[in-house]
Protein backbone atom coordinates (compact mmCIF):
# COMPACT_ATOMS: atom_id res chain seq x y z
CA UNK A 1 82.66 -45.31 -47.15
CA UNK A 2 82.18 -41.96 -48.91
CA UNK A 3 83.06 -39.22 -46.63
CA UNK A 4 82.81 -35.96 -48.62
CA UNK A 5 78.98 -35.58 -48.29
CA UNK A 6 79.80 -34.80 -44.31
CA UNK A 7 82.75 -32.53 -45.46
CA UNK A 8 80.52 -30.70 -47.45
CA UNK A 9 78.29 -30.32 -44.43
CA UNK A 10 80.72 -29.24 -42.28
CA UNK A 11 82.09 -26.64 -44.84
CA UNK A 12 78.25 -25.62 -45.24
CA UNK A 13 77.86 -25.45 -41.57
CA UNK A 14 81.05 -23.11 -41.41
CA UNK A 15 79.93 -20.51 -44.01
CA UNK A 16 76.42 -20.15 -42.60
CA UNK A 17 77.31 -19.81 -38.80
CA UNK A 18 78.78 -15.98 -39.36
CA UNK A 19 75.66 -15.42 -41.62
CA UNK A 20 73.95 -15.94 -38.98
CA UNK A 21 75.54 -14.16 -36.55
CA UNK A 22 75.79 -11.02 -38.57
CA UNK A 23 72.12 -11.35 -39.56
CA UNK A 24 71.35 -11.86 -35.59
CA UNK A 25 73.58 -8.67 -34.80
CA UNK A 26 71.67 -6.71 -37.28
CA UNK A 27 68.34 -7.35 -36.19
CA UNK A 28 69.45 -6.63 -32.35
CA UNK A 29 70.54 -2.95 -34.11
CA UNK A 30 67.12 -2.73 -35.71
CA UNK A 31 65.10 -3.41 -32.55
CA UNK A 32 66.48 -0.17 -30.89
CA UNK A 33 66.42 2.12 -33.76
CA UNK A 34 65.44 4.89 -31.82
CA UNK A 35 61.64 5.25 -32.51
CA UNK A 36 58.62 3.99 -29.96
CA UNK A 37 54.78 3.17 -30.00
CA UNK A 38 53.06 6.53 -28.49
CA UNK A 39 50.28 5.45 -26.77
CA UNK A 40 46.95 7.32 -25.13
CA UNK A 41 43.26 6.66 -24.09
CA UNK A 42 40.36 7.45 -26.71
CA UNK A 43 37.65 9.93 -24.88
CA UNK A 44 34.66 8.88 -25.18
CA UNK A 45 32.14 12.24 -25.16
CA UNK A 46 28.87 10.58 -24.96
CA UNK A 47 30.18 8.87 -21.78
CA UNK A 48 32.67 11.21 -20.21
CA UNK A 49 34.75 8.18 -19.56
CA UNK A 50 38.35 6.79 -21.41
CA UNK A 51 38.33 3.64 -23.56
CA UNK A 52 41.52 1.42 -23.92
CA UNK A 53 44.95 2.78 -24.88
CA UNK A 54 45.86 2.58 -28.17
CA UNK A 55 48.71 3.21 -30.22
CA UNK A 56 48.42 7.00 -31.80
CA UNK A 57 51.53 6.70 -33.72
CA UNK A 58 55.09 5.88 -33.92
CA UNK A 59 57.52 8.52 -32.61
CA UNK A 60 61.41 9.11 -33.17
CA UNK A 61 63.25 8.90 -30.21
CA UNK A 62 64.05 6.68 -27.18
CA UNK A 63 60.58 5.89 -25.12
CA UNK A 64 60.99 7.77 -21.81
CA UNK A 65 58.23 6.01 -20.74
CA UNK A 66 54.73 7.31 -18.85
CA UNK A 67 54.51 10.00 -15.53
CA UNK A 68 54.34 13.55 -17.06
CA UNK A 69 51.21 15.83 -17.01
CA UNK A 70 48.11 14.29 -18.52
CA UNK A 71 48.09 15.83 -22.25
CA UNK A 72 44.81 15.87 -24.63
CA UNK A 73 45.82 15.21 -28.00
CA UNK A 74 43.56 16.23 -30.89
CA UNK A 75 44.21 15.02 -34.73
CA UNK A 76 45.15 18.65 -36.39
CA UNK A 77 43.49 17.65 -39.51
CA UNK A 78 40.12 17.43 -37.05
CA UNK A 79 41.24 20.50 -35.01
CA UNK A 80 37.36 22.12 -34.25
CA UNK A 81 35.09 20.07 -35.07
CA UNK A 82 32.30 18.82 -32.88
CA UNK A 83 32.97 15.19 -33.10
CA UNK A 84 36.89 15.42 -33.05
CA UNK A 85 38.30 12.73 -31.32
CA UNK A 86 40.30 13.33 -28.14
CA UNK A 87 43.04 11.35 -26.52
CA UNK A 88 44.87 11.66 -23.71
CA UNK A 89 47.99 9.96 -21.86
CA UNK A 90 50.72 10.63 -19.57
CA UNK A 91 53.30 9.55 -21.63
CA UNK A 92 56.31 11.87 -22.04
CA UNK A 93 57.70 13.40 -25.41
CA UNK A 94 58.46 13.08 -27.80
CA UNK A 95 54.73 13.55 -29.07
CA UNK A 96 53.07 12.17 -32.69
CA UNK A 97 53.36 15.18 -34.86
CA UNK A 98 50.38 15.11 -36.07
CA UNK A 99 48.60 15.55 -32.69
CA UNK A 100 47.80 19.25 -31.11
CA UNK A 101 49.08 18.81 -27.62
CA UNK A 102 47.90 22.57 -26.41
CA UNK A 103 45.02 21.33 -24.82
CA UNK A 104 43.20 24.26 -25.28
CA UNK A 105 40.37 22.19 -27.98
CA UNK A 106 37.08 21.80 -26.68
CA UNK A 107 36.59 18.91 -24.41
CA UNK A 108 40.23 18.35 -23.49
CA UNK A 109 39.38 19.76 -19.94
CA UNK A 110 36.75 16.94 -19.29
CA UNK A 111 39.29 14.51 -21.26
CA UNK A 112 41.97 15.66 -18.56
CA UNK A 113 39.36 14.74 -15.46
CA UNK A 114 38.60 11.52 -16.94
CA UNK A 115 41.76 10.60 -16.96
CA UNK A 116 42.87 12.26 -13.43
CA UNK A 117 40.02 10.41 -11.99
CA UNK A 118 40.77 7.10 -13.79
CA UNK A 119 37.63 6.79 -14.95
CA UNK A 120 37.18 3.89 -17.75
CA UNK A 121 34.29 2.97 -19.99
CA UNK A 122 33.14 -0.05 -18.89
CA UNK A 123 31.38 -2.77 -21.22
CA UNK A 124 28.22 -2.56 -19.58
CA UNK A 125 27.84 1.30 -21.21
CA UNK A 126 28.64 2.38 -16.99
CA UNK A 127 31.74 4.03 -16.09
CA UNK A 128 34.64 3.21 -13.15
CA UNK A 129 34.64 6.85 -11.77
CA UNK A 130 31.87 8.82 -12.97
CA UNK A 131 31.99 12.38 -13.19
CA UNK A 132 29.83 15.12 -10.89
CA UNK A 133 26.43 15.18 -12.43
CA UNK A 134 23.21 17.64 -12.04
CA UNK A 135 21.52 14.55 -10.30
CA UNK A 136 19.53 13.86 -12.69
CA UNK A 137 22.25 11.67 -14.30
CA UNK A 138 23.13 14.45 -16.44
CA UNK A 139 26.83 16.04 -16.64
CA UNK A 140 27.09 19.56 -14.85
CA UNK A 141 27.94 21.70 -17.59
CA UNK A 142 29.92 23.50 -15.33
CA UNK A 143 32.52 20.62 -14.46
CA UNK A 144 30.74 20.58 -10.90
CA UNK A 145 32.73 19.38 -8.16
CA UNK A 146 32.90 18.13 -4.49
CA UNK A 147 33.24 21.62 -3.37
CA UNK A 148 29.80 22.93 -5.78
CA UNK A 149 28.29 19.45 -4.84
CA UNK A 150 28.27 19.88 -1.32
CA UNK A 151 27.55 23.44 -1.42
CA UNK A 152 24.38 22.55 -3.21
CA UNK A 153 23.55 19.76 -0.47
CA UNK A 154 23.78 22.17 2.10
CA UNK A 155 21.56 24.95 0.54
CA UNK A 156 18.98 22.08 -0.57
CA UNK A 157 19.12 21.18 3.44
CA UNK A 158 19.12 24.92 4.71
CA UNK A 159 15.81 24.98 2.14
CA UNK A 160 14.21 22.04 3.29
CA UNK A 161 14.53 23.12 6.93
CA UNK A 162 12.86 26.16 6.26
CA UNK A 163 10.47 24.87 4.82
CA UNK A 164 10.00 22.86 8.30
CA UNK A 165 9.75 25.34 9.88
CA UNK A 166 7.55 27.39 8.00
CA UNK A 167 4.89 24.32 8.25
CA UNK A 168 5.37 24.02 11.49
CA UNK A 169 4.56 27.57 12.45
CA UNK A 170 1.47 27.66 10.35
CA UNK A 171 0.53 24.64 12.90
CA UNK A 172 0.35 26.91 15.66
């Protein structure tokens, strides 16, 4: 019987097993090489309502994870123009670079509410939390509001009764 084929094994086996653990510690090291996925929700204009998060870019630095202040980000090579695409997220700094965080592009304040008032585009074109509208369907121009919505309740009511009364004294 010829044993030096299973030697050779052995000897094989041996020399690969610290190749393998060095290769295994090195990939470890590259998994936390300090850089993270930022991720934020796509505004959708048409619909005042967020789409799904998606990865913006890839930041250096540890990932402190989401819970700061909602932030609009806006592509700086898109800065101004009508159709620029807004994002927004609560995820902490570091933020992508190439992203204006000021929030002071137009739309980022309806971005923000969206996203304060969770509301998500849903597939059927319908959104989770709608926005304040002029009832018509149509979005206030002016943000609207609880506050401005019942304000204008009560002043359509205080009409209306008026109104009532008026007709009912031209019954008399």
């Amino acid at each position: 019987m010829n044993h030096r084929p299973r030697a050779r094994r052995a000897h094989l086996a041996l020399l690969t097993l610290p190749l393998a653990v060095v290769a295994l510690v090195v990939t470890a090291a590259s998994c936390d090489d300090g850089s993270h996925p930022y991720n934020a929700q796509q505004f959708d204009r048409q619909r005042r309502c967020l789409g799904p998060a998606v990865s913006l870019d890839v930041v250096t630095g540890s990932d402190p994870g989401a819970g700061c202040a909602v932030k609009c980000l806006v592509p700086r090579s898109a800065s101004g123009k009508a159709d620029t695409p807004l994002y927004v997220s609560t995820q902490c700094p570091p933020y992508p670079a190439l992203f204006d965080t000021s929030g002071t592009q137009p739309g980022c304040d309806e971005a923000i509410a969206a996203m304060e008032r969770g509301d998500h585009c849903l597939a059927d074109g319908g959104s989770s939390h709608p926005g304040p509208t002029d009832g018509g369907g149509n979005p206030r121009p002016d943000g609207g509001g609880q506050a401005q919505d019942a304000a204008g309740d009560s002043a359509s009511d205080a009409t209306l009764q008026d109104a009532s009364l008026d007709a009912d004294a031209s019954d008399t």
